[in-house]
Protein backbone atom coordinates (compact mmCIF):
# COMPACT_ATOMS: atom_id res chain seq x y z
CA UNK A 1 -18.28 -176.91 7.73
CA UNK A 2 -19.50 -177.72 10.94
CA UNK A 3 -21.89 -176.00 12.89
CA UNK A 4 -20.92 -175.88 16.64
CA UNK A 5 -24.45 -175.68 18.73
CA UNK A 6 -23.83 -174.01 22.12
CA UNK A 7 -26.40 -176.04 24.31
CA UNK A 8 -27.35 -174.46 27.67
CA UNK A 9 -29.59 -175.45 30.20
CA UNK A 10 -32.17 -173.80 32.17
CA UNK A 11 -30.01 -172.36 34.77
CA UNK A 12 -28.92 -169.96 31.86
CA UNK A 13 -32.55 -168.97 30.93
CA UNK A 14 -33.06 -167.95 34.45
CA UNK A 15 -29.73 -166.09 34.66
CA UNK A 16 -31.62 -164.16 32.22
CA UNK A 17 -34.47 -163.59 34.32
CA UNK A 18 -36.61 -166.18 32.21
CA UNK A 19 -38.28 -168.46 34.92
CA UNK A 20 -40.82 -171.39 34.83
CA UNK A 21 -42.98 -170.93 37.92
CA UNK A 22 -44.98 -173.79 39.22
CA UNK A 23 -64.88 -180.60 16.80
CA UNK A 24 -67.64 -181.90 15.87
CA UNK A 25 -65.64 -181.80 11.88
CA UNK A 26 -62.55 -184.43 11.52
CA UNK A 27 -59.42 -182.58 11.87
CA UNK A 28 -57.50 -182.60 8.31
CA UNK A 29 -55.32 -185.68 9.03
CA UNK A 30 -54.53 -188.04 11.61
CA UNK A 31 -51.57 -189.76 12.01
CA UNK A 32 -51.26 -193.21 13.50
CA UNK A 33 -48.00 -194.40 12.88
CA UNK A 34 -46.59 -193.97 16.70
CA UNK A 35 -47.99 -196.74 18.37
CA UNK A 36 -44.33 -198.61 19.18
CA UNK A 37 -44.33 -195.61 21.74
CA UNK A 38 -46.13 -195.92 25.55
CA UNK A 39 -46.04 -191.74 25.35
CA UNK A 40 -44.36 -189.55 23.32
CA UNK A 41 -42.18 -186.36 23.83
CA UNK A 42 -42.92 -183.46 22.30
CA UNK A 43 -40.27 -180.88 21.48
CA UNK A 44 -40.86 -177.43 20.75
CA UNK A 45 -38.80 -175.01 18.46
CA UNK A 46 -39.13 -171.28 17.16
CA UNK A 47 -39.14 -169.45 13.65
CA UNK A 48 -38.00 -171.27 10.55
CA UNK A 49 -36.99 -169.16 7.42
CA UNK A 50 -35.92 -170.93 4.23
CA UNK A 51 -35.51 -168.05 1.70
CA UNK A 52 -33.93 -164.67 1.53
CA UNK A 53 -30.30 -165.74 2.29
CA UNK A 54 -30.76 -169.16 3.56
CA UNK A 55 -32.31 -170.25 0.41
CA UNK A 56 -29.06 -168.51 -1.22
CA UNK A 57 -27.12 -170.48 0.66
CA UNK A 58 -28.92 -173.61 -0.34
CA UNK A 59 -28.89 -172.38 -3.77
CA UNK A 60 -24.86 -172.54 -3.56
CA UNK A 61 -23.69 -175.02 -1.36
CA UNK A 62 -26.91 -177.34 -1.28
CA UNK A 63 -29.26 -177.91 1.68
CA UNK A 64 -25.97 -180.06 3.12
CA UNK A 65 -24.24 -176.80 3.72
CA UNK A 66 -26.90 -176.01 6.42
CA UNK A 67 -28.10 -178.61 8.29
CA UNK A 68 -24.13 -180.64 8.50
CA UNK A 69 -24.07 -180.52 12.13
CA UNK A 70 -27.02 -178.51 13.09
CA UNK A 71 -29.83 -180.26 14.62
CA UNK A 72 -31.05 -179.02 18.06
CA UNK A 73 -33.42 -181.89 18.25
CA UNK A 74 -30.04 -184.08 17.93
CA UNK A 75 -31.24 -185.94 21.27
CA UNK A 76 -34.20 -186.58 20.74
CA UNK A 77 -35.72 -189.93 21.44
CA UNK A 78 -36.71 -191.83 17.69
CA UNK A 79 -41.06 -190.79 17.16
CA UNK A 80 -41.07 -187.97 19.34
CA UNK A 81 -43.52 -185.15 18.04
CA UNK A 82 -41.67 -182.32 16.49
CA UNK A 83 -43.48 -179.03 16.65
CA UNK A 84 -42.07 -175.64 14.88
CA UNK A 85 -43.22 -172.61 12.83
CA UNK A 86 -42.46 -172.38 8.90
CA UNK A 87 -42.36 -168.25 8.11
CA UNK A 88 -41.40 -169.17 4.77
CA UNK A 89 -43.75 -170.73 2.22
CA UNK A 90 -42.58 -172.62 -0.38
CA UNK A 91 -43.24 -171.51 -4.25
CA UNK A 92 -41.64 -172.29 -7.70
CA UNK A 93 -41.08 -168.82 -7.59
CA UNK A 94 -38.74 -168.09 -4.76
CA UNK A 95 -36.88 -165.66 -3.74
CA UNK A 96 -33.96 -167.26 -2.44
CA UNK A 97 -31.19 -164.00 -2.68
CA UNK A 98 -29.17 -162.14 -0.27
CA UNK A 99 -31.32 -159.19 -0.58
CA UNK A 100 -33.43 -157.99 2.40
CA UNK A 101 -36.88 -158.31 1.40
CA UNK A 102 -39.29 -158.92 3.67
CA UNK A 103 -41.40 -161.12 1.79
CA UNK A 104 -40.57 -164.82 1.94
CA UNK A 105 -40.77 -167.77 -0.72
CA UNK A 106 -38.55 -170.59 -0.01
CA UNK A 107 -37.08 -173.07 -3.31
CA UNK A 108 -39.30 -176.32 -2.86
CA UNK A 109 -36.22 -178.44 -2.55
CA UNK A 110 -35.77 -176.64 1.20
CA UNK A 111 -37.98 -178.69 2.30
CA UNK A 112 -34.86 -181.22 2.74
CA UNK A 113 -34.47 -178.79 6.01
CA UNK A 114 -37.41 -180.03 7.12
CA UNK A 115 -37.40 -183.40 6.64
CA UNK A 116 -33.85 -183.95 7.95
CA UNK A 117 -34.70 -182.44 11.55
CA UNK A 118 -37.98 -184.17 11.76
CA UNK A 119 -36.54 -187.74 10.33
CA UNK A 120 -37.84 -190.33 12.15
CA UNK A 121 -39.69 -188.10 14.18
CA UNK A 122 -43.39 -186.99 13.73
CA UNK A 123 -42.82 -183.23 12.11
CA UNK A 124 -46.09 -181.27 12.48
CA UNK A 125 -45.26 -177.88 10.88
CA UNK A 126 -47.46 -174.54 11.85
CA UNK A 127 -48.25 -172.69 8.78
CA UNK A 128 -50.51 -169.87 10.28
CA UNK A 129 -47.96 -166.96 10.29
CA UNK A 130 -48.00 -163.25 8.95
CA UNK A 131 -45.43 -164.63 6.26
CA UNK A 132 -47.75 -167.60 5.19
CA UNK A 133 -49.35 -165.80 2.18
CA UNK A 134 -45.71 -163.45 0.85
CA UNK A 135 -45.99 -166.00 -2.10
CA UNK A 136 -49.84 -165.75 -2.73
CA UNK A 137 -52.12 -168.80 -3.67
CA UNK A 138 -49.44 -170.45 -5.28
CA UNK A 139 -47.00 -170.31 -2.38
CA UNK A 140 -49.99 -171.58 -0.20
CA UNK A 141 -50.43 -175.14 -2.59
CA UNK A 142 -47.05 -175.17 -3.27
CA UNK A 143 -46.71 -175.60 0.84
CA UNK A 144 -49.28 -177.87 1.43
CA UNK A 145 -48.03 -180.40 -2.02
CA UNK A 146 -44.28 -179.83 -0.73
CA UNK A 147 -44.87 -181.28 2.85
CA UNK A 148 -47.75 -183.92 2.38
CA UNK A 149 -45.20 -185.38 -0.27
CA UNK A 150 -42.38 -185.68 2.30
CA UNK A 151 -45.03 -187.00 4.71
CA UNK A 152 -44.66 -183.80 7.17
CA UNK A 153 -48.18 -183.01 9.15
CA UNK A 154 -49.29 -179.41 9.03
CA UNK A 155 -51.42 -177.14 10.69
CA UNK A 156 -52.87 -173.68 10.39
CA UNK A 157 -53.45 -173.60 6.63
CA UNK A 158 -56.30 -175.25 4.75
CA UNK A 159 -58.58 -175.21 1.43
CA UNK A 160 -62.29 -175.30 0.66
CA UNK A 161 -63.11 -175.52 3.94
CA UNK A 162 -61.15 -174.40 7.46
CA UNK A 163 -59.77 -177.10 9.19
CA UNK A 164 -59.13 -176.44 13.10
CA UNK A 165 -56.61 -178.92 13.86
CA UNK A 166 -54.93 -181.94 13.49
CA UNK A 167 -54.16 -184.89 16.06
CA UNK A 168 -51.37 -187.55 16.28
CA UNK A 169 -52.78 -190.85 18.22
CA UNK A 170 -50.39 -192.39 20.43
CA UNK A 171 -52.39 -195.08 22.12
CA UNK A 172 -55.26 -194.65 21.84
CA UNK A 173 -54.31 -190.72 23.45
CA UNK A 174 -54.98 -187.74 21.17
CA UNK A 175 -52.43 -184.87 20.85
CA UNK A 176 -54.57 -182.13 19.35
CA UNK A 177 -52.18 -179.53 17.20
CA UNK A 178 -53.46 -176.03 16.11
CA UNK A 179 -51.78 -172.99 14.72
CA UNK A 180 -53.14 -169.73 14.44
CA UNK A 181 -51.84 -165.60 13.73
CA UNK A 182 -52.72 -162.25 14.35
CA UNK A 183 -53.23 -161.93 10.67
CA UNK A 184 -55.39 -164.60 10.07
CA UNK A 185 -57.59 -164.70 7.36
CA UNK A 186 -59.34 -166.30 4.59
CA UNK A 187 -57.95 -165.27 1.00
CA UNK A 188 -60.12 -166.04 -2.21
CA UNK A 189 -58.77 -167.58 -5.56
CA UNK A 190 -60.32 -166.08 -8.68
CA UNK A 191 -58.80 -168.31 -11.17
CA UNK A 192 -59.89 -171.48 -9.40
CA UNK A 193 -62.48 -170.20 -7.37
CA UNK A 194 -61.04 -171.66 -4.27
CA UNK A 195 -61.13 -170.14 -0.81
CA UNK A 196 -58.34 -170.51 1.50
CA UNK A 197 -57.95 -169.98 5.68
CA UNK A 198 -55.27 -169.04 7.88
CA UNK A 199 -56.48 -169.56 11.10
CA UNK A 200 -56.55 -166.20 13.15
CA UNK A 201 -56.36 -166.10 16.77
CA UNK A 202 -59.70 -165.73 17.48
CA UNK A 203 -60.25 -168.86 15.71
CA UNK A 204 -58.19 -170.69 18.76
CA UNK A 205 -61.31 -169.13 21.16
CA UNK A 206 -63.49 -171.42 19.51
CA UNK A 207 -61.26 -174.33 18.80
CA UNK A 208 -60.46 -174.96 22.26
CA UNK A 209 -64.01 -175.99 22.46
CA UNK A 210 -63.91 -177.84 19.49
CA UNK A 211 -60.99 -180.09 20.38
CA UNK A 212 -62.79 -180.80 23.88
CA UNK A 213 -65.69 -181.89 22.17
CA UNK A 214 -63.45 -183.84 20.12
CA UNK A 215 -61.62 -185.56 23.31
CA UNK A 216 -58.68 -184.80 22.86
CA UNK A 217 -56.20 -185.46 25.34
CA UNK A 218 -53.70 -183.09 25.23
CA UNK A 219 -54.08 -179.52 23.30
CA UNK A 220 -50.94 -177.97 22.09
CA UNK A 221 -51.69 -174.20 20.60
CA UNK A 222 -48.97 -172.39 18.17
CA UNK A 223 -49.85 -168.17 18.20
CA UNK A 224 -48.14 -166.02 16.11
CA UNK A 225 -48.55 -163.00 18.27
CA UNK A 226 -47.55 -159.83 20.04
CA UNK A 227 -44.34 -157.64 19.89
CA UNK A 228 -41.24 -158.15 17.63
CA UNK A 229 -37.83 -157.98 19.19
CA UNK A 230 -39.70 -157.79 22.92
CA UNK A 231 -39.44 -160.36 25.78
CA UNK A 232 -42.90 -159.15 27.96
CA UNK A 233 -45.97 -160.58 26.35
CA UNK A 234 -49.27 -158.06 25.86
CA UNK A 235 -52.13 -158.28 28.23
CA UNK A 236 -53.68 -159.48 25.18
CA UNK A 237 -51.50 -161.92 25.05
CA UNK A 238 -51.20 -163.22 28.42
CA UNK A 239 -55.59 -163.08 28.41
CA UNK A 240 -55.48 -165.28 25.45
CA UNK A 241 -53.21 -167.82 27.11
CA UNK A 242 -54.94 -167.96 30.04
CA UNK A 243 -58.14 -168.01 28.70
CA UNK A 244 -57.09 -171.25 26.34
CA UNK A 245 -55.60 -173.13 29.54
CA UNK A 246 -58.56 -172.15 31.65
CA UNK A 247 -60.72 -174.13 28.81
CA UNK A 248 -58.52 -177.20 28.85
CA UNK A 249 -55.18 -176.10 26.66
CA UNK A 250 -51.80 -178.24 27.82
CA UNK A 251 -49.23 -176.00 25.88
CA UNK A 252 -49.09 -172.35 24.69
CA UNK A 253 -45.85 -172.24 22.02
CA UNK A 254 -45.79 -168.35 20.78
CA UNK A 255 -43.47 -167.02 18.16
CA UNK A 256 -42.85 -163.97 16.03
CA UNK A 257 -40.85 -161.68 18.10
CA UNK A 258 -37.41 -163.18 17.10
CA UNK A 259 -36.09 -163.25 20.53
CA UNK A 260 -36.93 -166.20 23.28
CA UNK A 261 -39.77 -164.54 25.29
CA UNK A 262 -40.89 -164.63 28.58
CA UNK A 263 -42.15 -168.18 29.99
CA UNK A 264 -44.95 -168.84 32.22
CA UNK A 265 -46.62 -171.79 34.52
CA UNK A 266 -50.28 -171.21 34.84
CA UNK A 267 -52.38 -173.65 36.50
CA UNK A 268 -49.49 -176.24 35.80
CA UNK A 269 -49.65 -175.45 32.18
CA UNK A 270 -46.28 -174.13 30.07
CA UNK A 271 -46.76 -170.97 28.46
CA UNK A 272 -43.76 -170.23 25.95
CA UNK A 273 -44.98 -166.53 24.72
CA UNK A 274 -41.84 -166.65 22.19
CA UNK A 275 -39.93 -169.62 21.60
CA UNK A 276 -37.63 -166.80 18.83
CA UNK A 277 -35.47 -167.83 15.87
CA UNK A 278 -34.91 -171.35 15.22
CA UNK A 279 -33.26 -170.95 11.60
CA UNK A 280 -33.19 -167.62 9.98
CA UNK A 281 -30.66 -164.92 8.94
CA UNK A 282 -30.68 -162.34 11.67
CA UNK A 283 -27.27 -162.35 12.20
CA UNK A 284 -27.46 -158.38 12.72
CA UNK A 285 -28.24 -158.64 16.35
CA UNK A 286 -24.82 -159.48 17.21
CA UNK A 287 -23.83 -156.15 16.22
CA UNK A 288 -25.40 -154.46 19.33
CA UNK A 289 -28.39 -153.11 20.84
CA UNK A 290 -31.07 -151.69 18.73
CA UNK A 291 -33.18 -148.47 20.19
CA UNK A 292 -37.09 -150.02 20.89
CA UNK A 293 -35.79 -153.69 20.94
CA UNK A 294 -34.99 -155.76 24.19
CA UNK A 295 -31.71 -156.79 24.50
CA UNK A 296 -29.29 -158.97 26.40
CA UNK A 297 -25.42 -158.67 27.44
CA UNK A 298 -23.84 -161.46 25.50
CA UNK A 299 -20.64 -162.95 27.70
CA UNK A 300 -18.98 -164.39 24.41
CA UNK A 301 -19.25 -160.93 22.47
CA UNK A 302 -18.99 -158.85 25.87
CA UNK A 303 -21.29 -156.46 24.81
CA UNK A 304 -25.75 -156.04 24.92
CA UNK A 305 -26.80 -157.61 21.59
CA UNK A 306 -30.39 -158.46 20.27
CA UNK A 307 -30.43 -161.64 20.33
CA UNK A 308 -32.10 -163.08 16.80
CA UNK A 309 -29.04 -165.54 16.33
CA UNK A 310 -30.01 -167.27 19.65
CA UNK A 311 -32.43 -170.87 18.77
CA UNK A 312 -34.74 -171.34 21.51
CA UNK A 313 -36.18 -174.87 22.11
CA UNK A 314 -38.16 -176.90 25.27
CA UNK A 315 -38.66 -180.64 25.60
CA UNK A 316 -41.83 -181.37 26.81
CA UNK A 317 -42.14 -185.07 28.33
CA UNK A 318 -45.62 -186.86 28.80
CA UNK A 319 -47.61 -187.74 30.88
CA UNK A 320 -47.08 -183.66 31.72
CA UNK A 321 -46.20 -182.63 34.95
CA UNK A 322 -42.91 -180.51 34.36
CA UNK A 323 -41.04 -178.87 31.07
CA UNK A 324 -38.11 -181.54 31.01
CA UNK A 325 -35.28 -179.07 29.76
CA UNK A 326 -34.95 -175.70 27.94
CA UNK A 327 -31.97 -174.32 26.28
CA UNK A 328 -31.01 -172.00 23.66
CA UNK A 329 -27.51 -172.17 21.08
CA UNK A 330 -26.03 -169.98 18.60
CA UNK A 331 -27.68 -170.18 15.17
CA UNK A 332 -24.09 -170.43 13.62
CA UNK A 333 -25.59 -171.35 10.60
CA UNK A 334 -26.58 -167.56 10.54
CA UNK A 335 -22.19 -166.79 10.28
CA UNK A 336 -22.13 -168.82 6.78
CA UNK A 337 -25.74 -167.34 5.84
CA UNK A 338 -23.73 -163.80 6.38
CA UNK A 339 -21.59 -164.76 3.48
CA UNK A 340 -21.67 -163.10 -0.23
């Protein structure tokens, strides 16, 4: 079946009252393989799930079933840079079921997901996430073995040693990529005596620096922050963006609130403090407005709903100097995920 995206354009953010006002170590890889390109574009999505009931769905219908038709990215020019946030880890031990547990571990053959809205496209994935670690060591090498093999750059998770960042080189320009959460942390491995990092967002204090001293060129930060189910960022928040962009960021992506978040232009700079759901199973905010959550009136249902089966996606162009387009669809995969 055929998912039907509902594209709208920035006019319909603002109707909303969302506005746009005008190291010294080698990062873990480096990816060359966009030089046919005089700059890129860099598009920006939200939350990515691939267990609980959209792995069921996989499970059933195959990964086919979900992405037929669904690809927000759709447009987008062949090697742009394709930038989202994986909540779900992949493990041999998944827990791909209808039933509403709230820790995540995705089938490895998800990654198909993955690689089919990234194809032809450099994917960088953020791993640092308060879901990153549901399936445990295993989930976290799992993740990193699933994605190196279908040649997908990551970010946010490492081994042995923390790695800050990673860049993609598009003549001779670096585009510095970090992720980092709330929750970050390093975790240590008994049986193999291995250490692993989740970068934390203090971390992103002192990487800034790092990726200066590093020239890059453009510094694109993923934070898995604040509030869920709220569109006004913290002060926290909003002193941890500014602080980044005062010390040389380009782009502040945010996510785990499930709903598209406030947006803000400081010094020039995008901040998106919650870019929402991008795939996921939330399909219970149509129902209506939740007590504590921020909500909006939905024209199509005619009623206020939170809205967790709304995507949320920008299109950044470079050289920067303005966010080329933002718009937002119904996650209509999130109707089939609904089914038994």
């Amino acid at each position: 079946m055929k998912e039907i995206i509902f594209i709208m354009w920035l006019d319909f953010l603002l109707s909303l009252g969302f506005f746009f006002q005008k190291p010294p170590e080698l990062p873990s890889h480096q990816h060359d393989a966009v030089e046919k390109i005089s700059m890129p574009t860099i598009y920006l999505g939200g939350d990515i799930m691939l267990s609980r009931s959209v792995g069921a769905m996989t499970k059933k219908y195959g990964t086919k079933h979900i992405i037929d038709g669904y690809n927000p990215f759709h447009d987008a020019e062949k090697n742009s840079i394709i930038f989202l946030n994986l909540e779900s880890p992949f493990s041999e031990n998944d827990r791909d079921t209808h039933e509403r547990t709230f820790s995540f571990a995705s089938n490895p053959r998800n990654i198909e997901v993955l690689s089919w809205l990234t194809a032809n496209k450099v994917g960088i994935i953020s791993l640092a996430n308060n879901h990153i670690a549901n399936a445990e060591m295993e989930g976290f090498q799992t993740t990193i073995d699933t994605l190196d093999k279908a040649k997908i750059l990551h970010t946010g998770l490492s081994k042995g040693e923390r790695r800050k960042f990673i860049f993609v080189r598009v003549h001779d320009r670096k585009y510095c990529f970090g992720a980092y959460t709330y929750d970050g942390r390093k975790y240590f491995d008994k049986t193999k005596n291995e250490t692993w990092y989740v970068n934390s967002l203090d971390d992103a204090k002192n990487d800034i620096f790092a990726m200066n001293d590093m020239h890059c060129d453009e510094k694109i930060f993923s934070l898995h922050w604040g509030r869920e189910y709220k569109v006004e960022p913290t002060d926290s928040q909003v002193k941890l963006a500014h602080f980044l962009i005062d010390n040389g960021a380009t782009i502040i992506v945010g996510g785990h609130s499930h709903i598209f978040g406030k947006t803000e232009q400081y010094h020039g700079r995008p901040i998106f403090y919650s870019l929402g759901n991008f795939i996921f199973d939330q399909e219970w905010g149509r129902d209506g407005c939740e007590p504590g959550m921020d909500c909006i009136f939905d024209e199509k249902l005619q009623k206020k709903t939170v809205p967790t089966y709304r995507g949320t996606a920008a299109k950044i162009p470079f050289p920067y100097d303005h966010i080329g387009k933002s718009w937002h669809w119904d996650i209509k995969v999130g109707k089939m995920i609904g089914e038994k």
